[in-house]
Protein backbone atom coordinates (compact mmCIF):
# COMPACT_ATOMS: atom_id res chain seq x y z
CA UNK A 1 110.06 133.48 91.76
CA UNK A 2 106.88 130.85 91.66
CA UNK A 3 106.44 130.77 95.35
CA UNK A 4 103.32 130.88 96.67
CA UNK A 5 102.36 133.77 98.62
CA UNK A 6 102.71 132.90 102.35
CA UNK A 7 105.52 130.65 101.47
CA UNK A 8 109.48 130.77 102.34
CA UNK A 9 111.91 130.28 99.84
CA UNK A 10 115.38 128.65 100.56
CA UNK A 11 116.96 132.32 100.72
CA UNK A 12 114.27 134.09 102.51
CA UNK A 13 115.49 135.85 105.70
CA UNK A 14 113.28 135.49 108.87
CA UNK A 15 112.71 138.80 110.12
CA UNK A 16 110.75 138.43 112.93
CA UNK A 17 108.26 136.21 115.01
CA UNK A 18 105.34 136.71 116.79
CA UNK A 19 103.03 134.46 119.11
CA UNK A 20 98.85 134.31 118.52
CA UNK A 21 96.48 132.94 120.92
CA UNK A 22 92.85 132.90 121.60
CA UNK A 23 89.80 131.70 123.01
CA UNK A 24 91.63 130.35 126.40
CA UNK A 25 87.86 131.15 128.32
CA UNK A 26 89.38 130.06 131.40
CA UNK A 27 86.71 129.02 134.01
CA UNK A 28 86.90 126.55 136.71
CA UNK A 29 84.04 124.19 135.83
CA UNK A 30 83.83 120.58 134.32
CA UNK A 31 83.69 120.35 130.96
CA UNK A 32 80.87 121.52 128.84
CA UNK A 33 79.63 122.22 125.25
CA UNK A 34 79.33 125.12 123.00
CA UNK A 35 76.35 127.48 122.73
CA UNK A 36 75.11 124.68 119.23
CA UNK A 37 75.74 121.95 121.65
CA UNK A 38 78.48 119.98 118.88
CA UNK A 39 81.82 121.15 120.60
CA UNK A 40 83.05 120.40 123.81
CA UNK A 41 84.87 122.87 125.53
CA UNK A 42 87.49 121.75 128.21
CA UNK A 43 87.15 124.74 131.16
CA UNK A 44 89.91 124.26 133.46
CA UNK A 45 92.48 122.19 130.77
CA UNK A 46 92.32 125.52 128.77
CA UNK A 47 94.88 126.91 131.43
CA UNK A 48 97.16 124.23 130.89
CA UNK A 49 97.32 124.41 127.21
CA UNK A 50 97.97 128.21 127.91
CA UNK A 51 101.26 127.60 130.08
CA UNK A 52 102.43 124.91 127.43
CA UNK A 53 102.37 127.93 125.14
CA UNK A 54 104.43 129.95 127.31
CA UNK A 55 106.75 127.00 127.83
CA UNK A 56 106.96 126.72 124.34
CA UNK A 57 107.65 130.83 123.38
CA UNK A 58 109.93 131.29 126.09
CA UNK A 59 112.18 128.31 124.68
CA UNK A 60 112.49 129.11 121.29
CA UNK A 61 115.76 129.82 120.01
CA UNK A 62 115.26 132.97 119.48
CA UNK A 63 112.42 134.31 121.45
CA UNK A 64 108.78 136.00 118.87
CA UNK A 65 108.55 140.26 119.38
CA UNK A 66 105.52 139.68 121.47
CA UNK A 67 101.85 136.94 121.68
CA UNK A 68 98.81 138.60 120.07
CA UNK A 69 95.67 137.25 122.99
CA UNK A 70 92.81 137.25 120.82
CA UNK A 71 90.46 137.67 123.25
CA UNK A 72 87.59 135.45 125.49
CA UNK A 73 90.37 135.14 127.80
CA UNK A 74 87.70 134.04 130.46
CA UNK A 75 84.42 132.65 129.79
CA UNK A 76 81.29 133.88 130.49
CA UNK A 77 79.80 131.80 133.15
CA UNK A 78 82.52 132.96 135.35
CA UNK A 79 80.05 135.96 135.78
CA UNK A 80 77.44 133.61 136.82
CA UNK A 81 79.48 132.04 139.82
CA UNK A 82 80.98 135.69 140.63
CA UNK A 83 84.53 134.58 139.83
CA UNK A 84 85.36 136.55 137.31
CA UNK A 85 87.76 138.86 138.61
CA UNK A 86 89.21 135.44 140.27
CA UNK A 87 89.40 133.83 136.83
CA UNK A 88 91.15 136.69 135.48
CA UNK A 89 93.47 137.15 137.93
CA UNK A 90 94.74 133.63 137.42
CA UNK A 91 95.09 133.96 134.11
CA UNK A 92 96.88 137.00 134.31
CA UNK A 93 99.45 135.38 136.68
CA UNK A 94 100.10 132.78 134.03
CA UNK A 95 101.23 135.18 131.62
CA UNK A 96 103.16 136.76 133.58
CA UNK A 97 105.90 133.74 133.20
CA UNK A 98 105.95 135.42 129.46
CA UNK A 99 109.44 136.62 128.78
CA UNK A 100 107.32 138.81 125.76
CA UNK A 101 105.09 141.58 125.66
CA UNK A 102 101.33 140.65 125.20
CA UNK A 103 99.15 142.48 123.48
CA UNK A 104 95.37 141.81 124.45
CA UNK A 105 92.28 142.03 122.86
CA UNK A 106 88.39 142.10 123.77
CA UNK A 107 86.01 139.20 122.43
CA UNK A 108 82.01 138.98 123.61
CA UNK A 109 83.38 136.65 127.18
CA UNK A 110 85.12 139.82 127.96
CA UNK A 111 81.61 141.83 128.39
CA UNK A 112 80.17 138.84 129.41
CA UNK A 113 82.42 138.87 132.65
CA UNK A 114 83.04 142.94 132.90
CA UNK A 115 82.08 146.28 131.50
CA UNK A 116 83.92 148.70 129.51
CA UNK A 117 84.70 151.31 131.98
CA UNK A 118 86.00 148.02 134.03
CA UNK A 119 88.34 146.65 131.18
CA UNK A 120 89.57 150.41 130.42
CA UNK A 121 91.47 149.82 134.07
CA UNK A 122 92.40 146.60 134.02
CA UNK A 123 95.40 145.10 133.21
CA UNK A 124 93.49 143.85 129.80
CA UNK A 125 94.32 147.06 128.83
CA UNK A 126 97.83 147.38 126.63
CA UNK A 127 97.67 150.82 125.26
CA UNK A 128 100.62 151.51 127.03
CA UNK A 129 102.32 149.81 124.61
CA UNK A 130 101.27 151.83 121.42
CA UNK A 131 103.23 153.42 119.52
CA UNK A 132 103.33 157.55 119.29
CA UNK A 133 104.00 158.64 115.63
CA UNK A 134 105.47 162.15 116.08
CA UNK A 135 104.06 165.07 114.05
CA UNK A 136 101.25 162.96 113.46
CA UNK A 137 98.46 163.37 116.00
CA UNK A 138 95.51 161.94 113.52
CA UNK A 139 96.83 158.23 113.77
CA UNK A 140 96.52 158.56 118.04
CA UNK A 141 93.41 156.83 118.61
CA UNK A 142 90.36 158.37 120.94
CA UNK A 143 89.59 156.91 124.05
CA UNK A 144 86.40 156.60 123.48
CA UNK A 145 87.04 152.93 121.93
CA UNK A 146 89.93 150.59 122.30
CA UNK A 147 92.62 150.15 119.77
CA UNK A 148 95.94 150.93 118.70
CA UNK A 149 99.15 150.23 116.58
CA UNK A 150 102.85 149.37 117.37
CA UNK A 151 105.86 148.53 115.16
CA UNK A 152 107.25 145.23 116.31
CA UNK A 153 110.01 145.64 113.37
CA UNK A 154 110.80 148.23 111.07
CA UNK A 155 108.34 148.56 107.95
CA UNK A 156 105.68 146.12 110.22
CA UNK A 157 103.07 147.50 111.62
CA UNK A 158 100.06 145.65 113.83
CA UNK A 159 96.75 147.05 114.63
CA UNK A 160 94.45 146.01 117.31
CA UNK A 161 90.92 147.27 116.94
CA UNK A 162 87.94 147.47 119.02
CA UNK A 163 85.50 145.06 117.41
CA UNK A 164 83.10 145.65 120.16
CA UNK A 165 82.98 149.75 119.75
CA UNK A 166 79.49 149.39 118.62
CA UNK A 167 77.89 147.12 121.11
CA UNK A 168 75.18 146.18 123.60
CA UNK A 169 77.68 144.50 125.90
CA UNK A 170 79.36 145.61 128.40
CA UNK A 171 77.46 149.50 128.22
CA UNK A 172 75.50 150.71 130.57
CA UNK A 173 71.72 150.06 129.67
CA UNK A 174 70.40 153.25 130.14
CA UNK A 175 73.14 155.25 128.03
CA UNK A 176 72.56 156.90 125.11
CA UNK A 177 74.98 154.50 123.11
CA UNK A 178 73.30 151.34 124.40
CA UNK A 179 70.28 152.34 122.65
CA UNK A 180 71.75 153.52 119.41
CA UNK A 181 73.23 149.87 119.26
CA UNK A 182 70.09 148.37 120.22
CA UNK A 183 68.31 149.85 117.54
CA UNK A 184 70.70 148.91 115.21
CA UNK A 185 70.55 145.27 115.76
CA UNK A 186 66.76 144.98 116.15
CA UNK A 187 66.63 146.90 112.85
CA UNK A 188 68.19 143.70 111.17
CA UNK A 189 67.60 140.94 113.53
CA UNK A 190 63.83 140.91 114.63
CA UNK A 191 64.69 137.50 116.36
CA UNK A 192 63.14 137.06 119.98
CA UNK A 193 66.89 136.02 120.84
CA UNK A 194 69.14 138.16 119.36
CA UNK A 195 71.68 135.87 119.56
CA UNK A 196 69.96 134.06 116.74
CA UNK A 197 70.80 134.32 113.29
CA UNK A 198 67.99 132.20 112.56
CA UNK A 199 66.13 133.86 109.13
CA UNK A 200 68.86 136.78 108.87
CA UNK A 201 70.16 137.68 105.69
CA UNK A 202 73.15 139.28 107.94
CA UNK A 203 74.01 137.08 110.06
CA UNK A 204 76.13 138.77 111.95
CA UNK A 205 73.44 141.38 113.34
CA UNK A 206 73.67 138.95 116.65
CA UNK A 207 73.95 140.37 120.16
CA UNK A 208 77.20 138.32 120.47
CA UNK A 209 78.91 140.47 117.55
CA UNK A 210 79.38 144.15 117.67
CA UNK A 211 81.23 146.98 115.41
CA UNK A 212 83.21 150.04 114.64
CA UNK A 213 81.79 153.22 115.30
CA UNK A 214 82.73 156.10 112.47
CA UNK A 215 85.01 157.49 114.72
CA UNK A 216 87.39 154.49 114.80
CA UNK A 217 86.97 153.59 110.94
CA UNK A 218 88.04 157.43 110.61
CA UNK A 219 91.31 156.79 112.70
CA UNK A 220 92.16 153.34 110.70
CA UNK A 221 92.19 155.09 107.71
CA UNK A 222 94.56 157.72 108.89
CA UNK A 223 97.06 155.01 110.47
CA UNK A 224 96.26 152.86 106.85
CA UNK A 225 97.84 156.44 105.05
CA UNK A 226 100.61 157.11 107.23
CA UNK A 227 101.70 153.34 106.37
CA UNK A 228 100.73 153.77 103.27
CA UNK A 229 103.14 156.46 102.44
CA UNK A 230 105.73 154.87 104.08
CA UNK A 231 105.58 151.85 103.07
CA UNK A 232 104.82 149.87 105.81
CA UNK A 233 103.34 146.21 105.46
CA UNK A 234 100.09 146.49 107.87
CA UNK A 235 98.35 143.49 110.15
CA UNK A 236 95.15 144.07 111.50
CA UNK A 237 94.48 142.10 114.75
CA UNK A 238 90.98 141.25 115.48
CA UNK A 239 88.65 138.83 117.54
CA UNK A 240 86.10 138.88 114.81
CA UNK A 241 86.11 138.22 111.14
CA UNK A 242 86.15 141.24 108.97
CA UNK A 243 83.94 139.66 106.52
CA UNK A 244 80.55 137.91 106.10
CA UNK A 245 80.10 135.58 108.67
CA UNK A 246 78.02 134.71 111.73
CA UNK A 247 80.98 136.35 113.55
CA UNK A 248 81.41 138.99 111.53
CA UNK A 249 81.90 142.89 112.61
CA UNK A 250 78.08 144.25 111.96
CA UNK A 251 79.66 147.32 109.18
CA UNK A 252 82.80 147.24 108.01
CA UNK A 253 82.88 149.89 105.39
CA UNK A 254 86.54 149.48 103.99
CA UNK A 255 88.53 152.57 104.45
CA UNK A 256 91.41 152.88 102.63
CA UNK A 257 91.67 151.54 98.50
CA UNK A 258 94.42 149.88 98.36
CA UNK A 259 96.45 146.78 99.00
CA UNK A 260 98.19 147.89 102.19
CA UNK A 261 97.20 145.19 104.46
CA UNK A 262 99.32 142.08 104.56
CA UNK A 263 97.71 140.00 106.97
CA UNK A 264 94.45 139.80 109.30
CA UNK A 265 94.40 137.84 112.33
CA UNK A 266 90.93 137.17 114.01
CA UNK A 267 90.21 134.15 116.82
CA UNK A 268 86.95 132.23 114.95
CA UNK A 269 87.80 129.55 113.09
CA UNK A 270 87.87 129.54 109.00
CA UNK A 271 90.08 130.96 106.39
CA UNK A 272 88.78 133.49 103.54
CA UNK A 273 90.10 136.14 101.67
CA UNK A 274 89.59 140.06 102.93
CA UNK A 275 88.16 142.03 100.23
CA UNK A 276 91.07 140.20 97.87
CA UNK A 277 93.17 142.90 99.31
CA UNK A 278 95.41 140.14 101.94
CA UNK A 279 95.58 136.75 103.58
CA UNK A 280 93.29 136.28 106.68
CA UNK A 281 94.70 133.76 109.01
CA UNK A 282 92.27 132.75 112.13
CA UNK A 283 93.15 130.93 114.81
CA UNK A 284 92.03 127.95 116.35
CA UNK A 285 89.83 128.06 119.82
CA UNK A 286 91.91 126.80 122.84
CA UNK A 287 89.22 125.28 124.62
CA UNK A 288 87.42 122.90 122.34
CA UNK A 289 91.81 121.72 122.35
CA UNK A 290 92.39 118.75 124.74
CA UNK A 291 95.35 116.55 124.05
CA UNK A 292 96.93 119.51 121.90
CA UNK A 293 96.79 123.25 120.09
């Protein structure tokens, strides 16, 4: 066989589908630019490309397991104009003509709009549809941070993690963890506006960016064994790169040695390999799309 990896041969078998979208930041507003000024972003046409997505899932011939939302399902200057429980609900209401599970996860427009204890009861929330691995209690994950795993086809399993476990958004400013990830990013980003990566040499120490606590890495590598040992082909699900970029997790300390993980799927835009260990596919943003995704 001299296929490339990623490739299908004439003989390969499609086993199953899935559906990946991201970045739909949803806000009723004309259109505007980017926080760099050099995209535009198309507010309200994002929730029409969303609903041609849905058209197009729930007419394929035969239907994908479930659609990944990579988070920033709303943008952030809902929160200015107090609509973004509004936003969100109409959002919502659009994927609800899904004939699919979705499973969602939390970018930075997220904690822009809400905070943590907020999202932890919303419908954002899709822990419900975890899977329980009996007789193993070490790969259920705290709820002290937000991820899980399913099995969307035997020998496949997806895990969403909480790229915003370490984080100044969305926490209450006079907790205890608000501070320990405030001094974490001033201690590498010294920048007046921490959104800056002006100067850094990590660049992803920005306010917009956040990271895993030990506590989840612990729990990643205990889902990464059990999948391991059985053999289980592993994708990681993720609104932010797990490698060095300007949207890139703050630590990623990789947790288990070896080459487990078959895919990684994150919403910013750019391709790279992950440690050399598996493909990293990212998606493209919805709302800088106008005539098409």
């Amino acid at each position: 066989m001299d296929d490339k990896p990623g490739t299908l041969s004439e003989n390969s078998e499609l086993l199953f589908s899935f559906g990946v979208i991201a970045d739909i930041q949803y806000a009723d507003l004309e259109d505007g630019y980017n926080f760099q000024g050099n995209r535009r972003r198309y507010y309200r046409h994002s929730l029409l490309h969303l609903r041609g997505a849905i058209e197009h899932w729930n007419t394929e011939g035969r239907l994908p397991c479930c659609v990944l939302q990579l988070g920033d399902i709303i943008d952030g200057y809902n929160a200015q104009y107090k609509a973004s429980e509004k936003s969100l609900e109409l959002v919502m209401n659009t994927f609800q003509m899904l004939k699919v599970p979705v499973h969602h996860t939390w970018g930075n427009h997220e904690f822009y709009n809400f905070s943590r204890n907020y999202l932890m009861n919303s419908k954002l929330n899709t822990k419900f549809l975890e899977d329980q691995i009996v007789h193993h209690p070490e790969t259920v994950p705290s709820e002290d941070y937000y991820a899980y795993h399913f099995v969307p086809f035997p020998h496949f399993r997806f895990i969403l993690l909480d790229a915003y476990d370490l984080s100044v958004l969305g926490v209450d400013q006079s907790s205890p963890k608000y501070q320990q990830c405030l001094k974490i990013l001033r201690e590498h980003n010294p920048n007046s506006e921490l959104n800056s990566p002006q100067g850094l040499s990590e660049p992803q120490f920005v306010q917009f960016n956040g990271g895993f606590s030990q506590e989840q890495l612990n729990w990643l590598n205990e889902v990464l064994t059990f999948s391991d040992t059985n053999q289980e082909k592993v994708v990681i699900v993720s609104p932010k790169f797990l490698y060095a970029t300007c949207s890139f997790i703050w630590h990623l300390r990789f947790v288990h040695g070896t080459a487990l993980v078959l895919h990684t799927v994150s919403s910013v835009q750019g391709h790279s390999p992950f440690l050399n260990l598996c493909f990293h596919h990212s998606t493209q943003t919805l709302l800088s799309c106008f005539n098409h995704v």
